[in-house]
C-alpha atoms as a PDB file:
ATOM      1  CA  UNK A   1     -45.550 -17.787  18.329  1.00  0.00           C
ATOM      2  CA  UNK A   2     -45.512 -15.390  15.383  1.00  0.00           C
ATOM      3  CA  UNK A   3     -44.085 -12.201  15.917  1.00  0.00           C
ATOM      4  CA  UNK A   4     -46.295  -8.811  15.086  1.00  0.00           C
ATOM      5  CA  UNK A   5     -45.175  -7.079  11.988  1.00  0.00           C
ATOM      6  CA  UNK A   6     -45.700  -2.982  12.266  1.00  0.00           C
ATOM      7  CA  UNK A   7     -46.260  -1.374   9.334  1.00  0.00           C
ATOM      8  CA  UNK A   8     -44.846   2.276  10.452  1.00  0.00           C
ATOM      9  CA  UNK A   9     -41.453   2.932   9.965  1.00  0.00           C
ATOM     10  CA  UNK A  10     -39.414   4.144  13.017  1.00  0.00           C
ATOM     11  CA  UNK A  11     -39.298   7.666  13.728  1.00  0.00           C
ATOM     12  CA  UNK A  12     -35.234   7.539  13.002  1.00  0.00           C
ATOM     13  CA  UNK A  13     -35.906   6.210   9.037  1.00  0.00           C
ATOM     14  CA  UNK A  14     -38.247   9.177   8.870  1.00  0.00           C
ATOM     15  CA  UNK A  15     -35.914  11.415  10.274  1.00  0.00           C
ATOM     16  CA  UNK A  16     -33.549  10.101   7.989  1.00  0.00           C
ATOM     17  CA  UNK A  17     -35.760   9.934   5.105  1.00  0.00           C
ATOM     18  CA  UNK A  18     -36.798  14.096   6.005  1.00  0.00           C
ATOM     19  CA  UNK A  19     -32.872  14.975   5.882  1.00  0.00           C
ATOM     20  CA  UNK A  20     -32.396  12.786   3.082  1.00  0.00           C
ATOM     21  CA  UNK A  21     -35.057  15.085   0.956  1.00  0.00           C
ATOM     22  CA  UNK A  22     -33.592  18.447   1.836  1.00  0.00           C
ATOM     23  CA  UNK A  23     -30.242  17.411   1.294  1.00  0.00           C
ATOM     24  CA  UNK A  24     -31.406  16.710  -2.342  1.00  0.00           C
ATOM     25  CA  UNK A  25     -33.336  19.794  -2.876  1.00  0.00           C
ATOM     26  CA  UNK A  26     -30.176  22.370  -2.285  1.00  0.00           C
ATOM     27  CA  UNK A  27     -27.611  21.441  -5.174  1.00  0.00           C
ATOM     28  CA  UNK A  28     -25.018  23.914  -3.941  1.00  0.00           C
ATOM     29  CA  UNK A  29     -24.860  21.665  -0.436  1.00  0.00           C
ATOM     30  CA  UNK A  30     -24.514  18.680  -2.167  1.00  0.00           C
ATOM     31  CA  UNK A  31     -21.692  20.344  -3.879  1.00  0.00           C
ATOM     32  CA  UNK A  32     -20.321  21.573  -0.956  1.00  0.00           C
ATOM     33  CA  UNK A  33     -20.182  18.124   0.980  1.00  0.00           C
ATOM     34  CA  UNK A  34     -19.010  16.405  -1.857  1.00  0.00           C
ATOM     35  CA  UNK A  35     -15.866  19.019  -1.546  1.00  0.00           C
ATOM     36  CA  UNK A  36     -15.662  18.408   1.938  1.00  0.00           C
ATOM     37  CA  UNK A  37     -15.417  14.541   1.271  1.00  0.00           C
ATOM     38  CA  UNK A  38     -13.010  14.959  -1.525  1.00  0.00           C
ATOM     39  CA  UNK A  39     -10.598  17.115   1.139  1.00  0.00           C
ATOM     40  CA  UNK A  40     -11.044  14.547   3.719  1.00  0.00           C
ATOM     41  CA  UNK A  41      -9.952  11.801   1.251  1.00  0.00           C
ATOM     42  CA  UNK A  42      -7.041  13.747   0.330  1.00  0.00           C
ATOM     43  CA  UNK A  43      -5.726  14.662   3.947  1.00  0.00           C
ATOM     44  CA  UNK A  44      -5.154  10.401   4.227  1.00  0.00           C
ATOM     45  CA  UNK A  45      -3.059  10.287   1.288  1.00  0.00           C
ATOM     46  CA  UNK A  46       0.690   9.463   2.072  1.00  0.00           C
ATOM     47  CA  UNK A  47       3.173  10.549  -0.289  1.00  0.00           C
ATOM     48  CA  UNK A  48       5.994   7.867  -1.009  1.00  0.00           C
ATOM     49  CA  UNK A  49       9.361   7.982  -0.064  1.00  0.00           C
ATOM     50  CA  UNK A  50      11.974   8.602  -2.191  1.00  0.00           C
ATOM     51  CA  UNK A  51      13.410   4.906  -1.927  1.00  0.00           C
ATOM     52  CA  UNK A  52       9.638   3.834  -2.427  1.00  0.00           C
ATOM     53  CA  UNK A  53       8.767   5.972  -5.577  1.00  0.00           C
ATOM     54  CA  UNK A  54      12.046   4.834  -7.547  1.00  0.00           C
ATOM     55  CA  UNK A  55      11.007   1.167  -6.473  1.00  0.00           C
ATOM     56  CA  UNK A  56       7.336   1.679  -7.409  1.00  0.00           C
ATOM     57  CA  UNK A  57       8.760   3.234 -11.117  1.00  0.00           C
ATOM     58  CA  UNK A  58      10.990   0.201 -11.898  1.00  0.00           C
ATOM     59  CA  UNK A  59       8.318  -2.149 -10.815  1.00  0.00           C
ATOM     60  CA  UNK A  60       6.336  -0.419 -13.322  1.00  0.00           C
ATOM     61  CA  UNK A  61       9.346  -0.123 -16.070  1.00  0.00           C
ATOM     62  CA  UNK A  62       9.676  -3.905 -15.688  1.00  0.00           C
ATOM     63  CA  UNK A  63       6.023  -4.919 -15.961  1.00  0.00           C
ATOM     64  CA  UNK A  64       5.523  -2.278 -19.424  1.00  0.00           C
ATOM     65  CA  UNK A  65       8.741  -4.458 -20.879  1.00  0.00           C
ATOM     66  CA  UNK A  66       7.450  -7.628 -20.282  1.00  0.00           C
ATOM     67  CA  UNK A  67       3.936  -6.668 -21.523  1.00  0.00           C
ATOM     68  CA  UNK A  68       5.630  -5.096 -24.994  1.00  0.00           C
ATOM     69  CA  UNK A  69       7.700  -8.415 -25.452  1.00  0.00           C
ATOM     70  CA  UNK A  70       4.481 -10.699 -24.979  1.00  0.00           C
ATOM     71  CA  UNK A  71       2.527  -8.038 -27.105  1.00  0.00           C
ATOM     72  CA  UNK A  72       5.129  -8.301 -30.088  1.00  0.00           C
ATOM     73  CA  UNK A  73       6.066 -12.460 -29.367  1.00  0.00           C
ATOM     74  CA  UNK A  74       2.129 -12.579 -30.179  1.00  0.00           C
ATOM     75  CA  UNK A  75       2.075 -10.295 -32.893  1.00  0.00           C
ATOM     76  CA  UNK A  76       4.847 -12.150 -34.821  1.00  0.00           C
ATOM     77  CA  UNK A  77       3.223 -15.512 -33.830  1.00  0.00           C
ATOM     78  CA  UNK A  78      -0.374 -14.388 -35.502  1.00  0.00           C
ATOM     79  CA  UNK A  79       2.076 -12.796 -38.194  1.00  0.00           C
ATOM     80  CA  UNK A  80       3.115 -15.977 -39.278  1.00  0.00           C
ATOM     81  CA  UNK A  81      -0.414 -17.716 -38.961  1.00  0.00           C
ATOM     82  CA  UNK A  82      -1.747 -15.701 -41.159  1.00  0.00           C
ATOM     83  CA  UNK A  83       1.032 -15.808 -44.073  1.00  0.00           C
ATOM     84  CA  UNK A  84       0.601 -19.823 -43.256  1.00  0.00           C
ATOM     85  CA  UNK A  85      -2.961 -19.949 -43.904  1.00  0.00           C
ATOM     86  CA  UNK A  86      -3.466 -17.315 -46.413  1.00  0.00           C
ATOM     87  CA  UNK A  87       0.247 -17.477 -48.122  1.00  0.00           C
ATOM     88  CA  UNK A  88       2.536 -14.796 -49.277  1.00  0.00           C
ATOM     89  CA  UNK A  89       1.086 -12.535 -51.372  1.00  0.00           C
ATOM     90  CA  UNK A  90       3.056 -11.717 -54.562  1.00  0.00           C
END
C-alpha cells in the first residue's frame, strides 16, 4: 500500500528555518559565532614536541631537495630537447 505524502513541513524544519532567518539578519552575531568557532578550533590544536617539530622540518628539508633535483633533472632534460630540435643558435 502506498504511503501518504504530507505536504507541511514539520514544526522542527520551521523552527529551524525561523532561527535560520534571524541568524542571517544580525551580521554582528554571525560575526560573533564565527569567532566563537574559530576559538573552539584553536583550543584542539596540539603543539608538537620538540623531537616531533625537528622531525617534521627534516621531513620537509628532504622532500624541498628532492623536488629541486627533479625540477632542475627536468629542466636540463627539456634544455637539451630544445637545442636538439631547434639547434644551437650562433
Amino acid at each position: 500500500m502506498a504511503r501518504k505524502v504530507i505536504d507541511e513541513p514539520s514544526e522542527d524544519i520551521v523552527a529551524n528555518a525561523k532561527k535560520d532567518r534571524a541568524a542571517r539578519r544580525n551580521p554582528f552575531a554571525r560575526i560573533a559565532l564565527f569567532i566563537r568557532q574559530v576559538i573552539g578550533e584553536l583550543r584542539k590544536v596540539v603543539t608538537p614536541t620538540r623531537k616531533e617539530l625537528f622531525s617534521y622540518t627534516g621531513v620537509v628539508l628532504v622532500f624541498v631537495v628532492i623536488m629541486m633535483a627533479l625540477v632542475s633533472l627536468l629542466d636540463w632534460v627539456f634544455g637539451l630537447g630544445v637545442v636538439w630540435v631547434f639547434g644551437n643558435p650562433k
